[in-house]
PDB file of N, CA and C in Angstrom:
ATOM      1  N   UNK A   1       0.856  -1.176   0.000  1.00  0.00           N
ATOM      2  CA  UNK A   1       0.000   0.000   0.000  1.00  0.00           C
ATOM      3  C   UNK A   1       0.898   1.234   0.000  1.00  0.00           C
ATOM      4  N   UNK A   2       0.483   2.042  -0.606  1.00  0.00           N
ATOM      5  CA  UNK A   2       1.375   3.473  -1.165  1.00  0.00           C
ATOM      6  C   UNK A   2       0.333   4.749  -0.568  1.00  0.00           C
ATOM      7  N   UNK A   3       0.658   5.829   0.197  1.00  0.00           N
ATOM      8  CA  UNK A   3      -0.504   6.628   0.514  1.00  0.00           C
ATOM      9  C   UNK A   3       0.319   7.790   0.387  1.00  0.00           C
ATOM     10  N   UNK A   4      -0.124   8.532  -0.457  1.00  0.00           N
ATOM     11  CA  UNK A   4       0.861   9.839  -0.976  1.00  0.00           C
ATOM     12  C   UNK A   4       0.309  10.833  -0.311  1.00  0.00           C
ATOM     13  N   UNK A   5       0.933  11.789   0.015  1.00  0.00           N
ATOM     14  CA  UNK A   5       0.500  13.008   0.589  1.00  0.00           C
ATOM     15  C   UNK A   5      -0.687  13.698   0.091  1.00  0.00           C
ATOM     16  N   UNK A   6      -0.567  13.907  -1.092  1.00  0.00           N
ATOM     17  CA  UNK A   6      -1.560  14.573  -2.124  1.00  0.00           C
ATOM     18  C   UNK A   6      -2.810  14.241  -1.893  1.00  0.00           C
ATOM     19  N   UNK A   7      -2.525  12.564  -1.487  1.00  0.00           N
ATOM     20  CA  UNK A   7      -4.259  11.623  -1.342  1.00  0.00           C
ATOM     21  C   UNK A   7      -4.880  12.314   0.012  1.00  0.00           C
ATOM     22  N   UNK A   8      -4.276  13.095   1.041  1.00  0.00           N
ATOM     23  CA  UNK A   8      -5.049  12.703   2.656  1.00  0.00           C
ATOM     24  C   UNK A   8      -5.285  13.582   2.469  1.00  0.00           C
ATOM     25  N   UNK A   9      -6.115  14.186   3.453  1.00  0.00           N
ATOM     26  CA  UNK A   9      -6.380  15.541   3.900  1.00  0.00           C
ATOM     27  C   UNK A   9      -6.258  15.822   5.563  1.00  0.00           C
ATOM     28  N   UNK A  10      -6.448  17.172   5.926  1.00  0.00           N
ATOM     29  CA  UNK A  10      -5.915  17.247   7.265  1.00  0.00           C
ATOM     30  C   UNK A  10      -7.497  17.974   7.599  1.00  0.00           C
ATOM     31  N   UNK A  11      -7.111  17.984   9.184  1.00  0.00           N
ATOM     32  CA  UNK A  11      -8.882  18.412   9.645  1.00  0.00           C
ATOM     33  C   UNK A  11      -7.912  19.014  11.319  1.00  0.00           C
ATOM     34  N   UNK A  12      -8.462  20.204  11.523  1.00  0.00           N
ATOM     35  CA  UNK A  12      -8.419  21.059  12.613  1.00  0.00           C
ATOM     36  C   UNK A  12      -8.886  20.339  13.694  1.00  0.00           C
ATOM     37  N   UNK A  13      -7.812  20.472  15.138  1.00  0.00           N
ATOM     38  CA  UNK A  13      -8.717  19.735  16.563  1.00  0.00           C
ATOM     39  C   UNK A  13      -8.153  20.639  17.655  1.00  0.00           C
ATOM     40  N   UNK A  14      -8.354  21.426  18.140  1.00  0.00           N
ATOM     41  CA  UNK A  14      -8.345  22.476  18.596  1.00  0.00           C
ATOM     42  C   UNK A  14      -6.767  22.899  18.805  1.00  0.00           C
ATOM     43  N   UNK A  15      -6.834  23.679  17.468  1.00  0.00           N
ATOM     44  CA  UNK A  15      -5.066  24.254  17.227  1.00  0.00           C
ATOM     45  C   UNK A  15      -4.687  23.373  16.851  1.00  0.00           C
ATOM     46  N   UNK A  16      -4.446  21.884  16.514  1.00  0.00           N
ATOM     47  CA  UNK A  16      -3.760  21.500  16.162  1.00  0.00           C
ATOM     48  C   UNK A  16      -4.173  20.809  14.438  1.00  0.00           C
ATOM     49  N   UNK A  17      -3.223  20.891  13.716  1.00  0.00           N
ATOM     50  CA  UNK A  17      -3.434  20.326  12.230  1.00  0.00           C
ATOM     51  C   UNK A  17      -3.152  19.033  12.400  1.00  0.00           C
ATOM     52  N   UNK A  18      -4.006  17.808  11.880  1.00  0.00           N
ATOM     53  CA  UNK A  18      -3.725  16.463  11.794  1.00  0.00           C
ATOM     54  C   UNK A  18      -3.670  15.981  10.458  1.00  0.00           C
ATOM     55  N   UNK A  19      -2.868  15.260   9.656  1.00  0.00           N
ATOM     56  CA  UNK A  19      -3.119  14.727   8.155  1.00  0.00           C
ATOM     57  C   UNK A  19      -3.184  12.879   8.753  1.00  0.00           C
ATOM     58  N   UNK A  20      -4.338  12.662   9.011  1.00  0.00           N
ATOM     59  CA  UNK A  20      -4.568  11.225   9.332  1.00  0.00           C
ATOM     60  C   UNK A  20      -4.194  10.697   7.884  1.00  0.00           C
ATOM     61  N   UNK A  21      -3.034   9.757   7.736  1.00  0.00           N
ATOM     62  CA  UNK A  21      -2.446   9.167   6.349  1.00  0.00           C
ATOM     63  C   UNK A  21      -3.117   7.941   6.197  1.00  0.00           C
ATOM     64  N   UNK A  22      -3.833   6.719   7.794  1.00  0.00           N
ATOM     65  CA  UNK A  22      -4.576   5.660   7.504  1.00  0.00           C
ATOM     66  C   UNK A  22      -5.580   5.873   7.402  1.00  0.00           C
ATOM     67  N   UNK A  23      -6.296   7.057   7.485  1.00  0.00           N
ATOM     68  CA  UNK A  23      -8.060   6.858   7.568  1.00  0.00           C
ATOM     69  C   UNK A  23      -8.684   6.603   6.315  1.00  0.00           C
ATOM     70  N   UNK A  24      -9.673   5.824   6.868  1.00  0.00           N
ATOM     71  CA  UNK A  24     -10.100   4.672   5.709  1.00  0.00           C
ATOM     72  C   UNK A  24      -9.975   3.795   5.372  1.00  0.00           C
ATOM     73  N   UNK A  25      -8.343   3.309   6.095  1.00  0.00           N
ATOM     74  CA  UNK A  25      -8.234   2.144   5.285  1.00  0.00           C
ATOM     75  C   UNK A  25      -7.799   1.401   6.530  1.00  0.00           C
ATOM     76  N   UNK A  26      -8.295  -0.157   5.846  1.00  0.00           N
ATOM     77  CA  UNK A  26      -8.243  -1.178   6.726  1.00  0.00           C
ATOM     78  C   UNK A  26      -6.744  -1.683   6.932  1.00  0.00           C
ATOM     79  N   UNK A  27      -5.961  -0.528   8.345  1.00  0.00           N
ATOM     80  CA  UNK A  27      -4.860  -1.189   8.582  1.00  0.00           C
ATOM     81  C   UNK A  27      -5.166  -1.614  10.070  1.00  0.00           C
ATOM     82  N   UNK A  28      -4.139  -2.256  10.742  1.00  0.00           N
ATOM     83  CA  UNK A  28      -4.074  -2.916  12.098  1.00  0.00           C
ATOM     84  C   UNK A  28      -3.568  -1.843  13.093  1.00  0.00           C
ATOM     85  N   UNK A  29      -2.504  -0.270  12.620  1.00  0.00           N
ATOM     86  CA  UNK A  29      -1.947   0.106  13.339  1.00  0.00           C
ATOM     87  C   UNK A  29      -2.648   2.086  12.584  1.00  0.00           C
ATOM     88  N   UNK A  30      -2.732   2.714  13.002  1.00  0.00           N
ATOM     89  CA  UNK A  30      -2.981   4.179  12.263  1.00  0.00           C
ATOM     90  C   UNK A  30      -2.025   5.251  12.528  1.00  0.00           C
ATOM     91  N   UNK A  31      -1.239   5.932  11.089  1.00  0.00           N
ATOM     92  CA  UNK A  31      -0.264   6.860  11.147  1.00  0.00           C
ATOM     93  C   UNK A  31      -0.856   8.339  10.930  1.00  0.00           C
ATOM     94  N   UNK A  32      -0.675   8.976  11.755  1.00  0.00           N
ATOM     95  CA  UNK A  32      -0.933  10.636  11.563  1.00  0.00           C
ATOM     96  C   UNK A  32       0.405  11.490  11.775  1.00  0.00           C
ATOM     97  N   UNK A  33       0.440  12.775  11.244  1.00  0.00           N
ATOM     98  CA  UNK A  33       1.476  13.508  11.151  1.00  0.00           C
ATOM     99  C   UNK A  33       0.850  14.945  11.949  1.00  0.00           C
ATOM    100  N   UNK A  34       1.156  15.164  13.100  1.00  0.00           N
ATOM    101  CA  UNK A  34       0.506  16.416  13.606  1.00  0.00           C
ATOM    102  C   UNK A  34       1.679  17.438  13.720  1.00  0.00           C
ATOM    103  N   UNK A  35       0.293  18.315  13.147  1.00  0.00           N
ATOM    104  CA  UNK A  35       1.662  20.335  13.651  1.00  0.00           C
ATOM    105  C   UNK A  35       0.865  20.657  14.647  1.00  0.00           C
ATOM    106  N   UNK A  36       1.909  21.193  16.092  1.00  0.00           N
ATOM    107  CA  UNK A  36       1.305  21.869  16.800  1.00  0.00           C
ATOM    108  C   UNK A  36       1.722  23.079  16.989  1.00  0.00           C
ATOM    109  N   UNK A  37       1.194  24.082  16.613  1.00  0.00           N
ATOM    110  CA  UNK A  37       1.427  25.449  16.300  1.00  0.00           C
ATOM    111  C   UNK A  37       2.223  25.957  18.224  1.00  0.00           C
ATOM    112  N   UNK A  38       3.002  27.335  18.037  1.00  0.00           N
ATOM    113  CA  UNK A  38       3.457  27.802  19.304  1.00  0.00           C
ATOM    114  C   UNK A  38       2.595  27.495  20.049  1.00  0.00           C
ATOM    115  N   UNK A  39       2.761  27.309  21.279  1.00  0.00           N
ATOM    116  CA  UNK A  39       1.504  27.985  22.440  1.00  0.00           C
ATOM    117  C   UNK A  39       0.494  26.935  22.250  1.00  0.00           C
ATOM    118  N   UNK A  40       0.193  25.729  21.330  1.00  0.00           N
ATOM    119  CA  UNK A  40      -1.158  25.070  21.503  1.00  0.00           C
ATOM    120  C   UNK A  40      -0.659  23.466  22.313  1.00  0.00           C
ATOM    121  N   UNK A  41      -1.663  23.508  23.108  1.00  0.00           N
ATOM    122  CA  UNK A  41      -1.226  22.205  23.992  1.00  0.00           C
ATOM    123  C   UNK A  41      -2.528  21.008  23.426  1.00  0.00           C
ATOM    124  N   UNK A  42      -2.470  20.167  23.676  1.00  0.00           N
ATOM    125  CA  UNK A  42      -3.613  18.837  23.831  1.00  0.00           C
ATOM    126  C   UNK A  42      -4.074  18.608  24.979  1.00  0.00           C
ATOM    127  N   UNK A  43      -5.639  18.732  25.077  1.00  0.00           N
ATOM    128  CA  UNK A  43      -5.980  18.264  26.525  1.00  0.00           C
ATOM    129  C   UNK A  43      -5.458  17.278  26.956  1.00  0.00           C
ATOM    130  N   UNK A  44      -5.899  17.083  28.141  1.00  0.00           N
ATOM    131  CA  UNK A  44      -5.490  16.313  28.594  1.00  0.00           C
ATOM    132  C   UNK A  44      -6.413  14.662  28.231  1.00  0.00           C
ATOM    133  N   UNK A  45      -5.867  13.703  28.071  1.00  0.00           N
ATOM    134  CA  UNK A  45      -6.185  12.303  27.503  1.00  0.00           C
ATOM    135  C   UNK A  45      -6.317  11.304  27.897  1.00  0.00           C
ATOM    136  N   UNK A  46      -7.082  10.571  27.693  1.00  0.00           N
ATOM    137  CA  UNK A  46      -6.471   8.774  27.332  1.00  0.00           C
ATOM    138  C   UNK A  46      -7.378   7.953  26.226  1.00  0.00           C
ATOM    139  N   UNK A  47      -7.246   6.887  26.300  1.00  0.00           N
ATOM    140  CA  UNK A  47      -7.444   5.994  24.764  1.00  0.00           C
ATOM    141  C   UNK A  47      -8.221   4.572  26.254  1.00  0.00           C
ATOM    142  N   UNK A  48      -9.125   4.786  25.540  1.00  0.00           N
ATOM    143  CA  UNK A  48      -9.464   3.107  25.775  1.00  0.00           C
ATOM    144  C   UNK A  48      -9.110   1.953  24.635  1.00  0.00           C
ATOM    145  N   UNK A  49      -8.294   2.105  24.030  1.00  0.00           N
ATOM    146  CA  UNK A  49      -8.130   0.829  23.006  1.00  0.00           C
ATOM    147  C   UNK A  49      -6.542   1.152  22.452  1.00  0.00           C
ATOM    148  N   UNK A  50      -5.912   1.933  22.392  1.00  0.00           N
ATOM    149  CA  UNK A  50      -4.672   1.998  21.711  1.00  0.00           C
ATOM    150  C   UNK A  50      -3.885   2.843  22.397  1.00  0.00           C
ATOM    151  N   UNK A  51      -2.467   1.956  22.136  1.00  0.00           N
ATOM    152  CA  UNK A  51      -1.153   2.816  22.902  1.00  0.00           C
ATOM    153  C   UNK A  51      -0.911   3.382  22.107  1.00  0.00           C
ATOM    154  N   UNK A  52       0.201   4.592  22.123  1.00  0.00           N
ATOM    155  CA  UNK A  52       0.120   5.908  21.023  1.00  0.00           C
ATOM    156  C   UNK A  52       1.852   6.189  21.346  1.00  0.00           C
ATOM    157  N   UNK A  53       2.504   6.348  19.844  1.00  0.00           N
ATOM    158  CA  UNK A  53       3.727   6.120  19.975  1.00  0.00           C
ATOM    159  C   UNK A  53       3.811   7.652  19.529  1.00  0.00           C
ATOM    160  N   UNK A  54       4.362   8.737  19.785  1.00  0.00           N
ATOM    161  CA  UNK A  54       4.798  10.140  19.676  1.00  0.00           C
ATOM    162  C   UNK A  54       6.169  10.000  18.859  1.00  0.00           C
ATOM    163  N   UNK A  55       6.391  10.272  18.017  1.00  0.00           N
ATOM    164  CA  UNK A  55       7.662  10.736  17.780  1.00  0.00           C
ATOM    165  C   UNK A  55       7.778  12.031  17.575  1.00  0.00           C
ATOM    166  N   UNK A  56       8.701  12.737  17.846  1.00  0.00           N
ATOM    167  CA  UNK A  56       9.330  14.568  17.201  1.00  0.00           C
ATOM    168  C   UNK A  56       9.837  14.478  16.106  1.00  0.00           C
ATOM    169  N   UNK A  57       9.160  14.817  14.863  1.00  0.00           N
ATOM    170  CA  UNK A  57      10.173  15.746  13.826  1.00  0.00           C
ATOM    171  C   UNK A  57      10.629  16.589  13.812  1.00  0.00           C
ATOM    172  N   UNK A  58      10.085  17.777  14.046  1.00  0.00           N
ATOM    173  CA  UNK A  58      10.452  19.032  14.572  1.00  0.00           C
ATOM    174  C   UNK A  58       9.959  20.144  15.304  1.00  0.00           C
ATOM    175  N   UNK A  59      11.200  20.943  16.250  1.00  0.00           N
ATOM    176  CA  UNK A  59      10.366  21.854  17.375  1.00  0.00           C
ATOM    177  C   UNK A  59      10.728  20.906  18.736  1.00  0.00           C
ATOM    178  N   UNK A  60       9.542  21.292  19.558  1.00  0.00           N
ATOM    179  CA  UNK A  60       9.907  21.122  20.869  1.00  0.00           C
ATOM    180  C   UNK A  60       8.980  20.909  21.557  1.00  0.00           C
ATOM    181  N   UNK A  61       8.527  20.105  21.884  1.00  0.00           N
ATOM    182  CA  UNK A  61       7.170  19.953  22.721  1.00  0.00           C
ATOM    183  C   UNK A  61       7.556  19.179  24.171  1.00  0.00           C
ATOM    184  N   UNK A  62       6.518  19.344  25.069  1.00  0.00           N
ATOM    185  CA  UNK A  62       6.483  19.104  26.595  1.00  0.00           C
ATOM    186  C   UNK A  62       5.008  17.916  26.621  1.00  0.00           C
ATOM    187  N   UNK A  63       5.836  16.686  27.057  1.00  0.00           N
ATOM    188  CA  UNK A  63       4.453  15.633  27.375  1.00  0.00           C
ATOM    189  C   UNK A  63       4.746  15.710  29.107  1.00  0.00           C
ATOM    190  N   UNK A  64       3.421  15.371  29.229  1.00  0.00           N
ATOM    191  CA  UNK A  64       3.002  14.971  30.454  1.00  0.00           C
ATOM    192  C   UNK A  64       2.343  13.690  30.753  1.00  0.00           C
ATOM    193  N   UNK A  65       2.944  12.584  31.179  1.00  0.00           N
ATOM    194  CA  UNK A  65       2.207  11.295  31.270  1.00  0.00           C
ATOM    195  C   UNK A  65       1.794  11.174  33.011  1.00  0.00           C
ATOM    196  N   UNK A  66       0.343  11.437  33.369  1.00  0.00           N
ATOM    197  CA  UNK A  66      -0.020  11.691  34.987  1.00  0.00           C
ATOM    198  C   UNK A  66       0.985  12.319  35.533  1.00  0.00           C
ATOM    199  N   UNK A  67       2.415  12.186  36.219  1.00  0.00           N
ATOM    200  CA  UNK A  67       2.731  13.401  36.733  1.00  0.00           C
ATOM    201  C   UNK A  67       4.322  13.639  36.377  1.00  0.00           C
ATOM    202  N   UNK A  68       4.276  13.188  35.102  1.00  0.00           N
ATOM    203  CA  UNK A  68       5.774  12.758  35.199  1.00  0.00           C
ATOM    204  C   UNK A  68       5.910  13.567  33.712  1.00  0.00           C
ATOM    205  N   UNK A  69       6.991  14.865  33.764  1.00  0.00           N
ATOM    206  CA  UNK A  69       6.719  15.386  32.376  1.00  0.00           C
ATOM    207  C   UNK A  69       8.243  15.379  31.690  1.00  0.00           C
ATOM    208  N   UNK A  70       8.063  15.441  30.745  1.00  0.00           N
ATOM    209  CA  UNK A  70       9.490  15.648  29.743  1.00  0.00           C
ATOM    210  C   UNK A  70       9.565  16.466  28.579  1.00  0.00           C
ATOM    211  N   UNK A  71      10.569  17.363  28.227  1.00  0.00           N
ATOM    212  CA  UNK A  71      10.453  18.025  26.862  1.00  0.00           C
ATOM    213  C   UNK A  71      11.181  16.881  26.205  1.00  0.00           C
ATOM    214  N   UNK A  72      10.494  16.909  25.108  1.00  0.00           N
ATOM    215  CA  UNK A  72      10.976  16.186  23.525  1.00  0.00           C
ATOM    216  C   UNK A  72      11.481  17.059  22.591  1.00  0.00           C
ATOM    217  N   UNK A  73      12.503  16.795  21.666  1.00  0.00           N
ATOM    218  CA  UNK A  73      13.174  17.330  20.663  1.00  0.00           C
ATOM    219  C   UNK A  73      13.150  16.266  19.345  1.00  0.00           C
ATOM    220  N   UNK A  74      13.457  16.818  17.982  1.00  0.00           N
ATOM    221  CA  UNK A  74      13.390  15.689  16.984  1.00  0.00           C
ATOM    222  C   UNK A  74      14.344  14.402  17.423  1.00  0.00           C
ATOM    223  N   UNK A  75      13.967  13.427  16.908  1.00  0.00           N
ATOM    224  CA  UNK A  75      14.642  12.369  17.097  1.00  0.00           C
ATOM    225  C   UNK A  75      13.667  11.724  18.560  1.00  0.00           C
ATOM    226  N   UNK A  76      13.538  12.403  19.269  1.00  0.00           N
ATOM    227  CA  UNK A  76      12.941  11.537  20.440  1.00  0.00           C
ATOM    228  C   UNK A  76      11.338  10.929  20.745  1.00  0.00           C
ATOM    229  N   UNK A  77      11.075   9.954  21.476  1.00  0.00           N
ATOM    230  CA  UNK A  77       9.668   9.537  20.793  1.00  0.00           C
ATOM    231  C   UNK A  77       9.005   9.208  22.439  1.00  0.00           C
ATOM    232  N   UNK A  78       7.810   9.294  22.893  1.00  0.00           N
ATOM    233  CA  UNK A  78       6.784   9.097  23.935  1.00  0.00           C
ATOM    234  C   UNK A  78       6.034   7.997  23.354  1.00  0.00           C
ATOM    235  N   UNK A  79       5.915   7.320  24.052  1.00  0.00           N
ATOM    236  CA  UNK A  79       5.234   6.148  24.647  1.00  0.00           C
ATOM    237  C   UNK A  79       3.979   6.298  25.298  1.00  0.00           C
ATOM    238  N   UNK A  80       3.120   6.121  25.043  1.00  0.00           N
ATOM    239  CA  UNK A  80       1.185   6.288  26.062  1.00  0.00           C
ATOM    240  C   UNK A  80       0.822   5.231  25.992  1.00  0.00           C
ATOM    241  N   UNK A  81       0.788   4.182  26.495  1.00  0.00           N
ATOM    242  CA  UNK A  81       0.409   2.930  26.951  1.00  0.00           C
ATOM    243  C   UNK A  81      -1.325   3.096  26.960  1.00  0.00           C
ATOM    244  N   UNK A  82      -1.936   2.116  26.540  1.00  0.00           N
ATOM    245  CA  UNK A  82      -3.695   2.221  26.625  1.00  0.00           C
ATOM    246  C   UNK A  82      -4.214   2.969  28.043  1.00  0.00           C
ATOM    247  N   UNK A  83      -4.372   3.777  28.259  1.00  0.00           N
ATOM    248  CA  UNK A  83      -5.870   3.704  29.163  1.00  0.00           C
ATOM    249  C   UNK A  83      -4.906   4.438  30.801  1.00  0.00           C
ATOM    250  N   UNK A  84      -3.685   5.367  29.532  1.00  0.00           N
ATOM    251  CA  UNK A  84      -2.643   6.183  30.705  1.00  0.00           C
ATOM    252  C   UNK A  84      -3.127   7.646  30.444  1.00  0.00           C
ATOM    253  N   UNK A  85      -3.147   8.580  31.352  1.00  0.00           N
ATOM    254  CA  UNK A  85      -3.696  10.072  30.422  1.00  0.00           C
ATOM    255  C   UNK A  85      -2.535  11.012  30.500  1.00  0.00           C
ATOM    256  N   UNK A  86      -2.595  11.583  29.798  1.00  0.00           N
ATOM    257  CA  UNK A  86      -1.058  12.210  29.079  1.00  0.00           C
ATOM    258  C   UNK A  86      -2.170  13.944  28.555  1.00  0.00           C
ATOM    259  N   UNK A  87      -0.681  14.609  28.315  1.00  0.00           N
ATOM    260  CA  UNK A  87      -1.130  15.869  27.519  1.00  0.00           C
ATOM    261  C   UNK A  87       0.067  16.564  26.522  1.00  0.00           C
ATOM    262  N   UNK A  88       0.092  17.207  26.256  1.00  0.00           N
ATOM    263  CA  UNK A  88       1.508  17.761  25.209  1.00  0.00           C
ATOM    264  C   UNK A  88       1.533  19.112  24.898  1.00  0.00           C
ATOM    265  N   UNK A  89       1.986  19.861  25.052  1.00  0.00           N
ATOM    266  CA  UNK A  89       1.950  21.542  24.401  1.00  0.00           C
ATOM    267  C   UNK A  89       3.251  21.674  23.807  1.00  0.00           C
ATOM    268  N   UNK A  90       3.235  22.487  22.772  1.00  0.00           N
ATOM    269  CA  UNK A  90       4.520  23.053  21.783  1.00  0.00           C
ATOM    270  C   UNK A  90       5.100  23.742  22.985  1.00  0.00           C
ATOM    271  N   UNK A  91       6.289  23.604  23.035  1.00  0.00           N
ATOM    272  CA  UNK A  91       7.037  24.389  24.120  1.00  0.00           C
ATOM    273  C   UNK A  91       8.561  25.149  23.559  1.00  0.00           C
ATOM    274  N   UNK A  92       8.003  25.600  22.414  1.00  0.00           N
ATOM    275  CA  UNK A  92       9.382  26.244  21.266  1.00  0.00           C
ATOM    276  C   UNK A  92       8.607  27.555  20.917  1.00  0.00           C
ATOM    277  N   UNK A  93       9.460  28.635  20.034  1.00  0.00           N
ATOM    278  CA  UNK A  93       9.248  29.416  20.150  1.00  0.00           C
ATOM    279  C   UNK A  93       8.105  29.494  18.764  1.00  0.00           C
ATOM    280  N   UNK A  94       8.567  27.924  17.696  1.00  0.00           N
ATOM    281  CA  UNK A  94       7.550  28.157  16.191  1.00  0.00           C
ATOM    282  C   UNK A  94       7.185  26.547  16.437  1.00  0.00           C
ATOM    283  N   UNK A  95       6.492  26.764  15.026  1.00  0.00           N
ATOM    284  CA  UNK A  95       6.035  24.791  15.141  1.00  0.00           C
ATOM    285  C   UNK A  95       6.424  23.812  15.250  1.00  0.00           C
ATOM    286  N   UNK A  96       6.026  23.054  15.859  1.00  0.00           N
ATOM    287  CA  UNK A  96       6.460  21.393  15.886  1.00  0.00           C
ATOM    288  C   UNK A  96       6.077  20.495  14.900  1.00  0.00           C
ATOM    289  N   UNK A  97       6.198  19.447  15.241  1.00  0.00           N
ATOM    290  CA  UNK A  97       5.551  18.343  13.743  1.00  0.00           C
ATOM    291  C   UNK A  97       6.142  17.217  15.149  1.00  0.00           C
ATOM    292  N   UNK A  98       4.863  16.600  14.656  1.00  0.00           N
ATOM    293  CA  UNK A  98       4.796  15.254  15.655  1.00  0.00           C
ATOM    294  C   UNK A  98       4.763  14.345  14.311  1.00  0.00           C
ATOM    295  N   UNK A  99       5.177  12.955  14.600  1.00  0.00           N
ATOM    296  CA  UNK A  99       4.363  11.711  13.641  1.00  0.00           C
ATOM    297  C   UNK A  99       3.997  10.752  14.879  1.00  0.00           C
ATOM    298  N   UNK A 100       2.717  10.526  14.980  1.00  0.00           N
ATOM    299  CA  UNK A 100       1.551   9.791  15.909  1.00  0.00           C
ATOM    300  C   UNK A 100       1.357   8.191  15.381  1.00  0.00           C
ATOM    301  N   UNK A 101       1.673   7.119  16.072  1.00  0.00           N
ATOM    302  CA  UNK A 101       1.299   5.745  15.495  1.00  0.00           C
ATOM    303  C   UNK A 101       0.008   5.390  16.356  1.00  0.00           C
ATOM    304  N   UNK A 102      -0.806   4.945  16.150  1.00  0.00           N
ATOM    305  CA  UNK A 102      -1.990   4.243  17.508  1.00  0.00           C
ATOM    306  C   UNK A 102      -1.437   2.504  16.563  1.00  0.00           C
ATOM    307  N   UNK A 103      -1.744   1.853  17.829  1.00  0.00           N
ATOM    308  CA  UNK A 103      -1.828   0.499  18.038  1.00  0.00           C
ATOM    309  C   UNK A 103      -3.043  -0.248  19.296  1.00  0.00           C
ATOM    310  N   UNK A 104      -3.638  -0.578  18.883  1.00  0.00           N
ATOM    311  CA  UNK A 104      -4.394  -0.793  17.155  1.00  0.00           C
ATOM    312  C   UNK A 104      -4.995   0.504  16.832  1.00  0.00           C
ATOM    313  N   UNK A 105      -5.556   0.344  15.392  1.00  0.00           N
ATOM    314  CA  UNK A 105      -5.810   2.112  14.897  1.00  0.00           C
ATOM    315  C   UNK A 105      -6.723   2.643  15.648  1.00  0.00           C
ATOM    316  N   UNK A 106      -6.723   4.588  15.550  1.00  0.00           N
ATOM    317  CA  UNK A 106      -7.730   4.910  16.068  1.00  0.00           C
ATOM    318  C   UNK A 106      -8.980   5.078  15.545  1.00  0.00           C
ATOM    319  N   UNK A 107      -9.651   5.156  16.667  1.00  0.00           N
ATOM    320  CA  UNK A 107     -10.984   5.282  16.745  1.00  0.00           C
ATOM    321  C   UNK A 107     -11.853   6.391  17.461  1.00  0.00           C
ATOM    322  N   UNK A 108     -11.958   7.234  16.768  1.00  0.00           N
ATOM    323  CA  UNK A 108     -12.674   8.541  17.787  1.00  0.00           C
ATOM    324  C   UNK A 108     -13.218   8.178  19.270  1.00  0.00           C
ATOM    325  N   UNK A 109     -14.069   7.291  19.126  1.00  0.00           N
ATOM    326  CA  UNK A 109     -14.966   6.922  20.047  1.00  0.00           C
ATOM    327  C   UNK A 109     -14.385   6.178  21.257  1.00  0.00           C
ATOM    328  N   UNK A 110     -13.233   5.855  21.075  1.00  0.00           N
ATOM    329  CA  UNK A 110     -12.261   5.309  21.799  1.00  0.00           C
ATOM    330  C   UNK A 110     -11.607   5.874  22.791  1.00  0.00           C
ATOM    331  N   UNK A 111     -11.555   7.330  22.187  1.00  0.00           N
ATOM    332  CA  UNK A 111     -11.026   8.311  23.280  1.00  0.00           C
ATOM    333  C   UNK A 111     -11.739   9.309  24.104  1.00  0.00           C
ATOM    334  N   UNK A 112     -10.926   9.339  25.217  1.00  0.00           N
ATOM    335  CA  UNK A 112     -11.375  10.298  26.045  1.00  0.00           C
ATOM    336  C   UNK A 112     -10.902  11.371  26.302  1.00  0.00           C
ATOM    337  N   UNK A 113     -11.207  12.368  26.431  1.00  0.00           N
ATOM    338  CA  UNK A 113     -10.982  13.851  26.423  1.00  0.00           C
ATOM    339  C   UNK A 113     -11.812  14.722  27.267  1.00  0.00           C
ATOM    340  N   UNK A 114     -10.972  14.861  28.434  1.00  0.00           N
ATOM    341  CA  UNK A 114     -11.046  16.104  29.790  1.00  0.00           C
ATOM    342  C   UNK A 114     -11.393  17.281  28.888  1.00  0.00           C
ATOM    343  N   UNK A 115     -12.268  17.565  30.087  1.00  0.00           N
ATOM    344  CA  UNK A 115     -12.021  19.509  29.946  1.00  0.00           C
ATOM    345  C   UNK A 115     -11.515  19.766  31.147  1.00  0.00           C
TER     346      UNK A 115
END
């Protein structure tokens, strides 16, 4: 399977740009590529069905897994184990670029999301 950039499209989730590259298609694991603009964080989370592998392309972002936080730089990658709640904010001065794996893929309905 070949999924070219050109083919996906991206969809707004509060501040952040997502280009979901599996949606639609019947894989076992789902790849997204997120920008998180300066200043925009992710609520706070968890997944009832899939662990979520973070990697940094670029920029600088700050995870928080329950109370234990770390800045990330490219090259380095977070770990969210199913059913752990985590959060993330750009913590650089311009954008980041995440690439997001879920195992097994996601599923909206799957997740949970604090206010």
């Amino acid at each position: 399977m070949f999924i070219t950039h050109e083919a996906t499209g991206s969809l707004a989730f509060d501040g952040l740009e997502i280009i979901d590259y599996t949606a639609g298609q019947d894989t076992n694991s789902s790849f997204a590529e997120i920008t998180v603009p300066a200043g925009v964080s992710h609520k706070w989370s968890w997944s009832k069905r899939s662990d979520k592998y973070y990697y940094v392309v670029r920029g600088s972002v700050r995870f928080t897994i329950n109370e234990e936080s770390g800045e990330l730089s490219p090259g380095d990658v977070c770990i969210i184990p199913r059913g752990v709640r985590f959060t993330y904010a750009n913590a650089g001065p311009g954008e980041a670029t995440l690439i997001l794996v879920h195992s097994p893929h996601f599923q909206l309905e799957c997740e949970v999301f604090e206010e």
